[in-house]
C-alpha atoms as a PDB file:
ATOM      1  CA  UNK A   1       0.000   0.000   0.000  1.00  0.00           C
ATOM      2  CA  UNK A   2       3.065   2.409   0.489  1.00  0.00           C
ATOM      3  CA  UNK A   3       4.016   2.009  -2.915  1.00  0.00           C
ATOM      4  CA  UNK A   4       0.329   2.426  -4.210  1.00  0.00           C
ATOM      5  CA  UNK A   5       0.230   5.826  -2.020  1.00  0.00           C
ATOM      6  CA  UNK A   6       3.601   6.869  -3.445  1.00  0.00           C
ATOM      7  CA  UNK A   7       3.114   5.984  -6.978  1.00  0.00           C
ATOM      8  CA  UNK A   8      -0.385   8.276  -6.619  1.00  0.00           C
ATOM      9  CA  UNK A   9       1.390  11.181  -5.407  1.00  0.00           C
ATOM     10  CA  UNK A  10       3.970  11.085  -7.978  1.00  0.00           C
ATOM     11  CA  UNK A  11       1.155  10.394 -10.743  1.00  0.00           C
ATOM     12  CA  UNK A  12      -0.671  13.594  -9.767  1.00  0.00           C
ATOM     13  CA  UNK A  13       2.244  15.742  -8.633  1.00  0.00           C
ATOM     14  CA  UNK A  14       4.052  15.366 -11.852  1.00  0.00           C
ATOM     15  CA  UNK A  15       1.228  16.180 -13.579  1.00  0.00           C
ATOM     16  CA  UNK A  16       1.261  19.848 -13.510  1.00  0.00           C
ATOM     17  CA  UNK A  17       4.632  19.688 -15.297  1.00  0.00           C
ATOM     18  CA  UNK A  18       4.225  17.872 -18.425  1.00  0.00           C
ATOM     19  CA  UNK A  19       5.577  18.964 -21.456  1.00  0.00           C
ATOM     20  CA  UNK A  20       3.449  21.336 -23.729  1.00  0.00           C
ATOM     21  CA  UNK A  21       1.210  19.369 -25.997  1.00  0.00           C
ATOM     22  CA  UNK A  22      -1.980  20.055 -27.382  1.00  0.00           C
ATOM     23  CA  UNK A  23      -5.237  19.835 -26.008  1.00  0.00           C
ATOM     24  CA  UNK A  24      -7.275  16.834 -26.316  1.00  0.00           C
ATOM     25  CA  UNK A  25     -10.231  18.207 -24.824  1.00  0.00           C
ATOM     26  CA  UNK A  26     -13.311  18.565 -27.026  1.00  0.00           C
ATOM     27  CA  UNK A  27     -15.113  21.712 -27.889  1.00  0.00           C
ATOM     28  CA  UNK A  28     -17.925  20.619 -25.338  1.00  0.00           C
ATOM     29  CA  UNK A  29     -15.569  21.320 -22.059  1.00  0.00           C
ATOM     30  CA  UNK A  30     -14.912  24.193 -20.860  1.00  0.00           C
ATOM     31  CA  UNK A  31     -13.480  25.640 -17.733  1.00  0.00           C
ATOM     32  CA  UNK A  32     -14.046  28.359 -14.753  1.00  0.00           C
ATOM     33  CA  UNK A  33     -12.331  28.948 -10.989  1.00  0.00           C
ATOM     34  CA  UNK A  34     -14.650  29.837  -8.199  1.00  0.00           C
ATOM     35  CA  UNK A  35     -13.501  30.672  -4.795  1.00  0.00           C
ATOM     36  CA  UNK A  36     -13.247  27.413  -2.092  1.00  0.00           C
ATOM     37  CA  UNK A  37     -13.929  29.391   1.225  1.00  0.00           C
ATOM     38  CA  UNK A  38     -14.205  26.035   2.947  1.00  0.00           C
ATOM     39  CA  UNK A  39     -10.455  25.147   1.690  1.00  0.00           C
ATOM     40  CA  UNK A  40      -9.252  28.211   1.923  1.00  0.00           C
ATOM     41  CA  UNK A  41      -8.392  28.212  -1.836  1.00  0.00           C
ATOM     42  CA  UNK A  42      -9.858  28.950  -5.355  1.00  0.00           C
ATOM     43  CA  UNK A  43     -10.602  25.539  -7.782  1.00  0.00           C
ATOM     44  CA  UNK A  44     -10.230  25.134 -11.105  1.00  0.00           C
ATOM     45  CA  UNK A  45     -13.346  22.880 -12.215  1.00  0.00           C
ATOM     46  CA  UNK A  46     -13.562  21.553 -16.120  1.00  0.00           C
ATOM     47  CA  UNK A  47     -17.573  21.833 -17.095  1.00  0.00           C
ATOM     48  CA  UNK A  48     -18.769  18.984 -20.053  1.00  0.00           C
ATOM     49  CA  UNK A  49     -22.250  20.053 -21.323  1.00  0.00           C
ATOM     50  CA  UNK A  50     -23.631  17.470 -24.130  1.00  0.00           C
ATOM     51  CA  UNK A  51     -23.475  18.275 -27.533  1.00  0.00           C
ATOM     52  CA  UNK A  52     -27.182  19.419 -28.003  1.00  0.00           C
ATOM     53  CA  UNK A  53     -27.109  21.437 -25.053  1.00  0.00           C
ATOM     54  CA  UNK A  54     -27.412  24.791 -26.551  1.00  0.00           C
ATOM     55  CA  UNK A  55     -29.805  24.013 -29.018  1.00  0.00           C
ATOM     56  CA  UNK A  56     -32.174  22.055 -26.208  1.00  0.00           C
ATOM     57  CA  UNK A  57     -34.287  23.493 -22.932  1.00  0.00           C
ATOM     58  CA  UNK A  58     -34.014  20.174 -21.269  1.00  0.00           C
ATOM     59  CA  UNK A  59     -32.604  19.971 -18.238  1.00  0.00           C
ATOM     60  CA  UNK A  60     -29.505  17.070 -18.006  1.00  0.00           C
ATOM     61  CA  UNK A  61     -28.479  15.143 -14.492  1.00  0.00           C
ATOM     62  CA  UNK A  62     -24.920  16.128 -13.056  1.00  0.00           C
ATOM     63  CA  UNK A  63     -21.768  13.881 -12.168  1.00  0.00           C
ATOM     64  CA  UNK A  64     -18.989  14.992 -10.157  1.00  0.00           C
ATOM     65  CA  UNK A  65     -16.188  13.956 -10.340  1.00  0.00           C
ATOM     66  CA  UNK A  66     -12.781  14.152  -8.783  1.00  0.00           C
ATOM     67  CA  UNK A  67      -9.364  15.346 -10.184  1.00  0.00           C
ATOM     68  CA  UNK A  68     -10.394  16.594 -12.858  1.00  0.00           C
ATOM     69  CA  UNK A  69      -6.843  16.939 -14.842  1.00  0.00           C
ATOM     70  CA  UNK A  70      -7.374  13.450 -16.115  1.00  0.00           C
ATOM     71  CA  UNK A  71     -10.782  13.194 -17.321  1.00  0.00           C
ATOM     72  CA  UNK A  72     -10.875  15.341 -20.144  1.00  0.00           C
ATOM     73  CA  UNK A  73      -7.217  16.255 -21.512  1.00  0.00           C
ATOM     74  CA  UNK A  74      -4.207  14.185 -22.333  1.00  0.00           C
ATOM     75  CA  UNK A  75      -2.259  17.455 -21.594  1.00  0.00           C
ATOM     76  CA  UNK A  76      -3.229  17.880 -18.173  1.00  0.00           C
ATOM     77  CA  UNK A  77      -3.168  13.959 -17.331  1.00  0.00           C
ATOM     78  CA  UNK A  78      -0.142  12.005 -16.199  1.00  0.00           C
ATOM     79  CA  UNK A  79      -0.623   8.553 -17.439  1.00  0.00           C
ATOM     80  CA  UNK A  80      -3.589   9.113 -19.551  1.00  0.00           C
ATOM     81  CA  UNK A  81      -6.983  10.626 -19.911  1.00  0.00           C
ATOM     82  CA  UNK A  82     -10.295   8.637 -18.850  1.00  0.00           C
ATOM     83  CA  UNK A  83     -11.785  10.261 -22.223  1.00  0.00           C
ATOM     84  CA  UNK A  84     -14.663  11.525 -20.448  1.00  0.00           C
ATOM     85  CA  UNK A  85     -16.072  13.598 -22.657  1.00  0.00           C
ATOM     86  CA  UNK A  86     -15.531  11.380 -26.252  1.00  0.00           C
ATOM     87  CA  UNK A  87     -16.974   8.447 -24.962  1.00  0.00           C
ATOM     88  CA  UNK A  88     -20.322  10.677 -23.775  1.00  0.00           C
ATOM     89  CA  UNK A  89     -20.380  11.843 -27.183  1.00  0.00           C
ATOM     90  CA  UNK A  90     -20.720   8.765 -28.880  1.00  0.00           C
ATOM     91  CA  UNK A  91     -22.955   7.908 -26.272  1.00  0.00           C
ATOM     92  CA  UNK A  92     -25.033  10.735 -26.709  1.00  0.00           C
ATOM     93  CA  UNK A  93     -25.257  11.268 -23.219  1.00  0.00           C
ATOM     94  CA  UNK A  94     -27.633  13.647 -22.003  1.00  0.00           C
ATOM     95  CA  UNK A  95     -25.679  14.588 -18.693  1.00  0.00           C
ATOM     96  CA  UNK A  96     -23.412  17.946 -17.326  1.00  0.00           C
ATOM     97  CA  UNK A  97     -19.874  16.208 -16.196  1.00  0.00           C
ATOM     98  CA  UNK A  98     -18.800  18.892 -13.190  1.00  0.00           C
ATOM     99  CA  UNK A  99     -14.405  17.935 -13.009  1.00  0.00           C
ATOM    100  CA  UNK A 100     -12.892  19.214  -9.913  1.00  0.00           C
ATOM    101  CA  UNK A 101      -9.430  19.585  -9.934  1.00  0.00           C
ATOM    102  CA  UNK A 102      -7.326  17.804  -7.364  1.00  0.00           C
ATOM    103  CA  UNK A 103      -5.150  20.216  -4.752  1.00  0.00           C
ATOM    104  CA  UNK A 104      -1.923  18.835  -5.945  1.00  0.00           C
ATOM    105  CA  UNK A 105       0.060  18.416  -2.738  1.00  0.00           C
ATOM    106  CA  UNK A 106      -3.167  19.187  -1.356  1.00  0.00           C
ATOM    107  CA  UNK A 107      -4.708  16.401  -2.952  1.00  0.00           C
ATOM    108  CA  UNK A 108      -4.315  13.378  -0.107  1.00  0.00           C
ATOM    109  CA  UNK A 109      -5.449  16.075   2.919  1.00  0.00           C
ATOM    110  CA  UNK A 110      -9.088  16.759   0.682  1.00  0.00           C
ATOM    111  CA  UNK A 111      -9.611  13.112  -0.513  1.00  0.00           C
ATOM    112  CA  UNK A 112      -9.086  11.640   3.232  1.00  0.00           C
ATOM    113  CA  UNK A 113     -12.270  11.659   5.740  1.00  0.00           C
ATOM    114  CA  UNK A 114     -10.102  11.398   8.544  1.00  0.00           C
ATOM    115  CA  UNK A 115      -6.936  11.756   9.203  1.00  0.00           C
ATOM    116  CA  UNK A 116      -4.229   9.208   8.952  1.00  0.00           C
ATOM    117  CA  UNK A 117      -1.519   8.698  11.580  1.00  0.00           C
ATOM    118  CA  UNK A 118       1.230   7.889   8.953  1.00  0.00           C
ATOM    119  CA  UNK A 119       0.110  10.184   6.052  1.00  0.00           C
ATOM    120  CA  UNK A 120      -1.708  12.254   7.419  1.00  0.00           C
ATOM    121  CA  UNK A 121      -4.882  14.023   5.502  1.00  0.00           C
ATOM    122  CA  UNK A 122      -8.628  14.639   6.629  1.00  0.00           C
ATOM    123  CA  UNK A 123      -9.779  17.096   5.483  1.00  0.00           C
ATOM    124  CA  UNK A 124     -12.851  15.255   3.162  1.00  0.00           C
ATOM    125  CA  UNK A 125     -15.558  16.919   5.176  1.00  0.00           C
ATOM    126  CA  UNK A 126     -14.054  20.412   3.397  1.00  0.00           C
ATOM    127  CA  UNK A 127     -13.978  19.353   0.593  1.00  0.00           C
ATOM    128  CA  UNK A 128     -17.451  17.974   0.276  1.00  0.00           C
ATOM    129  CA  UNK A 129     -19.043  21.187   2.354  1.00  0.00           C
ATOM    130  CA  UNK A 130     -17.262  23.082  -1.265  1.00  0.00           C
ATOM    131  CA  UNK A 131     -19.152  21.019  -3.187  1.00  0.00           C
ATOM    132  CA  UNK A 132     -22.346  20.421  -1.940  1.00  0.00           C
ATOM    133  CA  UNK A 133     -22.625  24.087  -0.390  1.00  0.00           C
ATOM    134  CA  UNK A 134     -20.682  26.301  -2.827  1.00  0.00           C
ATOM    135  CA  UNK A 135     -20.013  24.871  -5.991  1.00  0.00           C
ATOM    136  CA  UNK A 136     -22.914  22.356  -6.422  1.00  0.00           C
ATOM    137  CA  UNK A 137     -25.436  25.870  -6.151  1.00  0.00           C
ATOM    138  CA  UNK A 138     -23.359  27.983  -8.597  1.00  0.00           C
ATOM    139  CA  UNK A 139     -23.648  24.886 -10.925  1.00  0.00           C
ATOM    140  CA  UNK A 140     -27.718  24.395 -10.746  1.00  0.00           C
ATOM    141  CA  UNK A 141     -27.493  28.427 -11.062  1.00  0.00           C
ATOM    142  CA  UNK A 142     -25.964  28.590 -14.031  1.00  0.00           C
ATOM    143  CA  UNK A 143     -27.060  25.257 -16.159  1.00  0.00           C
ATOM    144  CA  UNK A 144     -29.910  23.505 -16.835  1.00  0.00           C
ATOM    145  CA  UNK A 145     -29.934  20.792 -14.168  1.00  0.00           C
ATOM    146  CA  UNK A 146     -31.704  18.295 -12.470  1.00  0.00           C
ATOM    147  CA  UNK A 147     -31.454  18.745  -8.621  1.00  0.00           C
ATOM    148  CA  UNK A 148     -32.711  15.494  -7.538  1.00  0.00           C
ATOM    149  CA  UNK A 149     -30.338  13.164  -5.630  1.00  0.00           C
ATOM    150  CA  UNK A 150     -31.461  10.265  -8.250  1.00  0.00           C
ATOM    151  CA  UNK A 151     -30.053  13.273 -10.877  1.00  0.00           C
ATOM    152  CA  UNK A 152     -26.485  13.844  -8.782  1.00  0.00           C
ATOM    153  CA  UNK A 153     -23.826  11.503  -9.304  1.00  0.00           C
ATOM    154  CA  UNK A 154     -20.261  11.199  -7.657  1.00  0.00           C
ATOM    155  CA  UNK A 155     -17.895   9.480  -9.009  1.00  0.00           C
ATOM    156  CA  UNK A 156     -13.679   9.315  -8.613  1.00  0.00           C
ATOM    157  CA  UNK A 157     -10.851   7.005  -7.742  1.00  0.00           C
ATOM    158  CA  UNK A 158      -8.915   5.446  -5.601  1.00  0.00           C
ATOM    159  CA  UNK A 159      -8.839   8.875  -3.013  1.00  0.00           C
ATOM    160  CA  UNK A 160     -11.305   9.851  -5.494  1.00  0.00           C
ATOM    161  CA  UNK A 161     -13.013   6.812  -4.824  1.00  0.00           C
ATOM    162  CA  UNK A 162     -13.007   6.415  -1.272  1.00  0.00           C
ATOM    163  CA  UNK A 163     -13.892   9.847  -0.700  1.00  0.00           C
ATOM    164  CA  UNK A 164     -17.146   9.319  -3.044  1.00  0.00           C
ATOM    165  CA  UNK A 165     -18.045   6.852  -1.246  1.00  0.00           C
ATOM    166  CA  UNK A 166     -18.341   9.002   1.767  1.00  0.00           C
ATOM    167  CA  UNK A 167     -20.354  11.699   0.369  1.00  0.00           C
ATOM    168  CA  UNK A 168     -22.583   9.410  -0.026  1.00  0.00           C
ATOM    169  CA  UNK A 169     -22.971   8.710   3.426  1.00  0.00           C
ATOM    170  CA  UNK A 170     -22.440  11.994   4.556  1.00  0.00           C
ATOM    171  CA  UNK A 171     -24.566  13.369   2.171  1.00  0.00           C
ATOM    172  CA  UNK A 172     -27.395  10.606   1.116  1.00  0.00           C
ATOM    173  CA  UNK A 173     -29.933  13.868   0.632  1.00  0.00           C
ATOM    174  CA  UNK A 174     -27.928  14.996  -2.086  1.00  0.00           C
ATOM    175  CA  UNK A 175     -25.935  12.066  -4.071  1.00  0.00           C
ATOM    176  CA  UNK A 176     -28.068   9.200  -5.022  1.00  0.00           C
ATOM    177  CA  UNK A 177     -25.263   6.955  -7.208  1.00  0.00           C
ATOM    178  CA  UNK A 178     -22.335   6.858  -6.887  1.00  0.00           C
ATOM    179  CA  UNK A 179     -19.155   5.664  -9.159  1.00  0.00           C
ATOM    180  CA  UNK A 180     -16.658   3.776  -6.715  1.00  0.00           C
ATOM    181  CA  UNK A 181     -13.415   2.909  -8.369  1.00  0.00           C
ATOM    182  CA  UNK A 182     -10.173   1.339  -6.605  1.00  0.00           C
ATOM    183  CA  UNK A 183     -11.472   3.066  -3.595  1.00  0.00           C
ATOM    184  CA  UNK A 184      -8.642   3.516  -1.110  1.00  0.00           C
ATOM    185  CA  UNK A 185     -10.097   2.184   2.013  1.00  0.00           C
ATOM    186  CA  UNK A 186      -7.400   1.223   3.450  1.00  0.00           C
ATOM    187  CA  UNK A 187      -5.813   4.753   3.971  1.00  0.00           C
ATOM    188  CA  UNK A 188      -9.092   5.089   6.588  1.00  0.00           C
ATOM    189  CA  UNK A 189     -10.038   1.579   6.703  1.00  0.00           C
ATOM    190  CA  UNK A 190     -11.042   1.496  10.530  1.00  0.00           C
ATOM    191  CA  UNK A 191     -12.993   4.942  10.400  1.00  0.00           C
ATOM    192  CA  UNK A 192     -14.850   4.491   6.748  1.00  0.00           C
ATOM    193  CA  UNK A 193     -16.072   0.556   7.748  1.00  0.00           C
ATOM    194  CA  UNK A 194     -17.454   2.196  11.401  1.00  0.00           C
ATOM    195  CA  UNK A 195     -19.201   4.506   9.757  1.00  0.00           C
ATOM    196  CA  UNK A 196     -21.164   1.921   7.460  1.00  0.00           C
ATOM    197  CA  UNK A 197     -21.525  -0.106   9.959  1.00  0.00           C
ATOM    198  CA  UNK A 198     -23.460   2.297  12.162  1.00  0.00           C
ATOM    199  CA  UNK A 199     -25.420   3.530   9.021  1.00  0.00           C
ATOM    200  CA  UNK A 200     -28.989   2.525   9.106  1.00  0.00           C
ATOM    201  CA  UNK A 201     -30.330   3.669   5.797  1.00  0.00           C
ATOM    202  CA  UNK A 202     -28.960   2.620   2.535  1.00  0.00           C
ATOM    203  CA  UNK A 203     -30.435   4.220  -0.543  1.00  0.00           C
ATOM    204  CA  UNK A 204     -27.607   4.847  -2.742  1.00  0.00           C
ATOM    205  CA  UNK A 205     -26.882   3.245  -6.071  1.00  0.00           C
ATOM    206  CA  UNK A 206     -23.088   1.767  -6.110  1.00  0.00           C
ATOM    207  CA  UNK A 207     -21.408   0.832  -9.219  1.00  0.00           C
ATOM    208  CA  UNK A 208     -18.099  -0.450  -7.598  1.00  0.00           C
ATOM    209  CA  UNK A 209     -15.019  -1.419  -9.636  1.00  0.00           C
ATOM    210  CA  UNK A 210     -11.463  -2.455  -8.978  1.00  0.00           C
ATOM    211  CA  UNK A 211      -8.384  -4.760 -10.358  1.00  0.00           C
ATOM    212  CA  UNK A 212      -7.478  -8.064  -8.595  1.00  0.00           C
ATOM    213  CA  UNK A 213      -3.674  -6.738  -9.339  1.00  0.00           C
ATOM    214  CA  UNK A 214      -3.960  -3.471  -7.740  1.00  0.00           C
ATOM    215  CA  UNK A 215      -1.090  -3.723  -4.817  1.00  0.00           C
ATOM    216  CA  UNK A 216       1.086  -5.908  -3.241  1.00  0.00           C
ATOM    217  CA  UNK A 217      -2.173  -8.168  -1.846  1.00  0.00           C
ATOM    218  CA  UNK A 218      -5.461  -8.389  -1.984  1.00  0.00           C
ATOM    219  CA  UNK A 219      -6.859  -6.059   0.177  1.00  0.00           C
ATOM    220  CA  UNK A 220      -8.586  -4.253  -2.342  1.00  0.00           C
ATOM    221  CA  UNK A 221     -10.723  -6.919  -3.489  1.00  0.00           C
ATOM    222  CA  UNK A 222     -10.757  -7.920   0.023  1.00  0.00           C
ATOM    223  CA  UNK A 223     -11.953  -4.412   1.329  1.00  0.00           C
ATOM    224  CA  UNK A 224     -14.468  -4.354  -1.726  1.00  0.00           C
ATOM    225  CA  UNK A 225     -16.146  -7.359  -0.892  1.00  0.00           C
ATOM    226  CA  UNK A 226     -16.590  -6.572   2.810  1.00  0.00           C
ATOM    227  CA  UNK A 227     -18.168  -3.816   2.193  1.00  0.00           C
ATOM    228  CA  UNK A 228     -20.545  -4.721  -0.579  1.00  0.00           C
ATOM    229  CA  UNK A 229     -21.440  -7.193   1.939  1.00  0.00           C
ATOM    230  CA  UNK A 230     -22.027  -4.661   4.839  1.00  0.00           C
ATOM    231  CA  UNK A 231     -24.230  -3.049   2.728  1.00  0.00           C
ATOM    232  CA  UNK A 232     -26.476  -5.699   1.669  1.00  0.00           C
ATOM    233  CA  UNK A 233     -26.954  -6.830   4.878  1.00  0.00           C
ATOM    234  CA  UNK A 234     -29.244  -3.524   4.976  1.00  0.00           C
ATOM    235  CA  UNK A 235     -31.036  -3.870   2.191  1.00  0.00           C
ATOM    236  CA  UNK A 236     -32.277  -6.958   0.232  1.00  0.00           C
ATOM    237  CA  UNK A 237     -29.960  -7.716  -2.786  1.00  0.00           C
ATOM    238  CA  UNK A 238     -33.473  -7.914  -5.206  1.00  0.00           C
ATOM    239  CA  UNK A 239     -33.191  -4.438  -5.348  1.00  0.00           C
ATOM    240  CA  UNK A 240     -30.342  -4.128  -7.604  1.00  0.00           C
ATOM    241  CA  UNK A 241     -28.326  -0.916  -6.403  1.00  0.00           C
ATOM    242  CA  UNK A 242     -25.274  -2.538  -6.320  1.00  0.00           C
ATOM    243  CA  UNK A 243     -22.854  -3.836  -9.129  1.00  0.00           C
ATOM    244  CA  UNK A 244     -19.336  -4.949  -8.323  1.00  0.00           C
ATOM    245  CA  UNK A 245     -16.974  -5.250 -11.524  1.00  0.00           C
ATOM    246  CA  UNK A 246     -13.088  -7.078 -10.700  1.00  0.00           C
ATOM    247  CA  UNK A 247     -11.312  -6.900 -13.615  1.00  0.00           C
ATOM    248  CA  UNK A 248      -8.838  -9.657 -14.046  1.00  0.00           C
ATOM    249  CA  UNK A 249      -5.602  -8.209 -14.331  1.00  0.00           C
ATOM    250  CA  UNK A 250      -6.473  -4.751 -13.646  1.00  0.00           C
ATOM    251  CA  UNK A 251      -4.248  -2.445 -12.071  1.00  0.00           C
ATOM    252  CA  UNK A 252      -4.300   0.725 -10.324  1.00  0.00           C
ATOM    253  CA  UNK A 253      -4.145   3.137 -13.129  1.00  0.00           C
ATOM    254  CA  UNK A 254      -6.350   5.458 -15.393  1.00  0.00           C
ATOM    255  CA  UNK A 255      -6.364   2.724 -17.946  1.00  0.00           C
ATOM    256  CA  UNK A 256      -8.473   0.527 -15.854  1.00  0.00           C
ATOM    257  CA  UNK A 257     -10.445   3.751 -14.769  1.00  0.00           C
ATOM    258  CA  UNK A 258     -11.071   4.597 -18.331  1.00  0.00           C
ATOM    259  CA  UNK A 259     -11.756   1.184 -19.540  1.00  0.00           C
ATOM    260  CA  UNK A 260     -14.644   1.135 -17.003  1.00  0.00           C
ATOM    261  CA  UNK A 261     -16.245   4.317 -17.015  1.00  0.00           C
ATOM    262  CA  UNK A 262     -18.931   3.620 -19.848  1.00  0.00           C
ATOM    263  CA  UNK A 263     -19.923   0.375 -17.907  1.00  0.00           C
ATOM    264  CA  UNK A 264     -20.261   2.675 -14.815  1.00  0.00           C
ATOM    265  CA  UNK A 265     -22.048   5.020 -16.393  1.00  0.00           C
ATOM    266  CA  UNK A 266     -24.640   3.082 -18.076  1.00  0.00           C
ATOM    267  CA  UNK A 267     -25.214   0.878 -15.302  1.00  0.00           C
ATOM    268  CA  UNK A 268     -25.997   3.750 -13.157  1.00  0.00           C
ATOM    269  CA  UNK A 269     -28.017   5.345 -15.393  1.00  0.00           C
ATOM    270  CA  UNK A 270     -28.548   8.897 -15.728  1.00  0.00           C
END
């Protein structure tokens, strides 16, 4: 797991100093800062609106999504875009992708619920008032949106993942799926499996997805499992709110990430 956490740091450090290329982002993304009071900060967030989104008055359900560099452009991204706004397009999704840009050094403190006695971080509950209180309202302000929490998607991974997975319990009223990939559990693994535990509703959709190579073990499957398990002990499986994809072979990288975003996506609906 060190080399997991050091191999993210360096993927997502490094990444604000790759060499000039062009863009890869399509005309549909676009992108705007807005001040972070609750970090203390200003964010960069990368907006995808669907292709027939000027030309429409329908309104279109929102995902969020986490570190936004490598969603949309191969310039920004370190190993490799997720191609989130191509592979909408020839979906012909009708849905606003909201990209939040990760903190940099920052990055581990915001994507951690609590803090970690080796690493560090915690500073999740931040990061999520920013979103749900600041930049989630300037968003329904200024686009045609659906506000419903069966309209709001979160979705990220690994950090990304783990901390997505949390909104959703700290914030059921306002996330209603949620896009769980190579969540890193194990950075809060005592704290995150309490806090299931003592939850006593479970509404949320879960599309959860990880490699059975990610790491030195298999903790991540292991983790996975245990907690799709916690969660249908409170709810009966015939309902269908969770899927669980292992990809044989996958690793812990944007390929994998990529590969299974349309799955995610789809599955989830929108």
């Amino acid at each position: 797991m060190i080399r997991i956490l050091t191999l993210l740091i360096l993927f997502f450090l490094i990444s604000t100093n790759i060499i000039a290329q062009e863009s890869t982002a399509s005309k549909q993304v676009s992108t705007f800062s807005i001040d972070a009071p609750q970090l203390q900060t200003s964010k960069k967030i990368w907006i995808y609106l669907p292709k027939n989104y000027s030309t429409s008055k329908k309104k279109f359900s929102v995902i969020y999504m986490h570190d936004a560099q490598n969603l949309f452009d191969e310039k920004t991204s370190y190993s490799g875009e997720w191609n989130v706004d191509e592979k909408l397009d020839s979906l012909k999704a009708q849905v606003i992708v909201v990209g939040i840009e990760h903190g940099n050094e920052k990055r581990l403190a915001e994507l951690t619920p609590y803090k970690n006695e080796k690493y560090g971080g915690g500073k999740a509950d931040n990061y999520l008032q920013f979103i749900v209180k600041t930049l989630k309202p300037q968003i329904d302000k200024t686009y045609r949106t659906k506000t419903k929490k069966k309209n709001t998607i979160i979705m990220g991974s690994s950090l990304g993942g783990l901390t997505s997975f949390y909104a959703t319990l700290k914030y059921p009223e306002v996330f209603g799926k949620a896009g769980v990939f190579s969540p890193a559990f194990w950075i809060n693994r005592k704290e995150i499996f309490e806090l299931e535990e003592k939850n006593k509703k479970q509404k949320t959709k879960y599309y959860f997805l990880c490699g059975d190579k990610e790491g030195d073990d298999d903790s991540m499957v292991s983790d996975l499992n245990k907690m799709e398990y916690i969660i249908n002990s409170k709810r009966c499986y015939c309902l269908n709110l969770n899927e669980k994809k292992i990809v044989k072979g996958g690793q812990h990288n944007e390929k994998l990430w990529r590969d299974g975003f349309v799955k995610a996506i789809l599955w989830l609906g929108y």
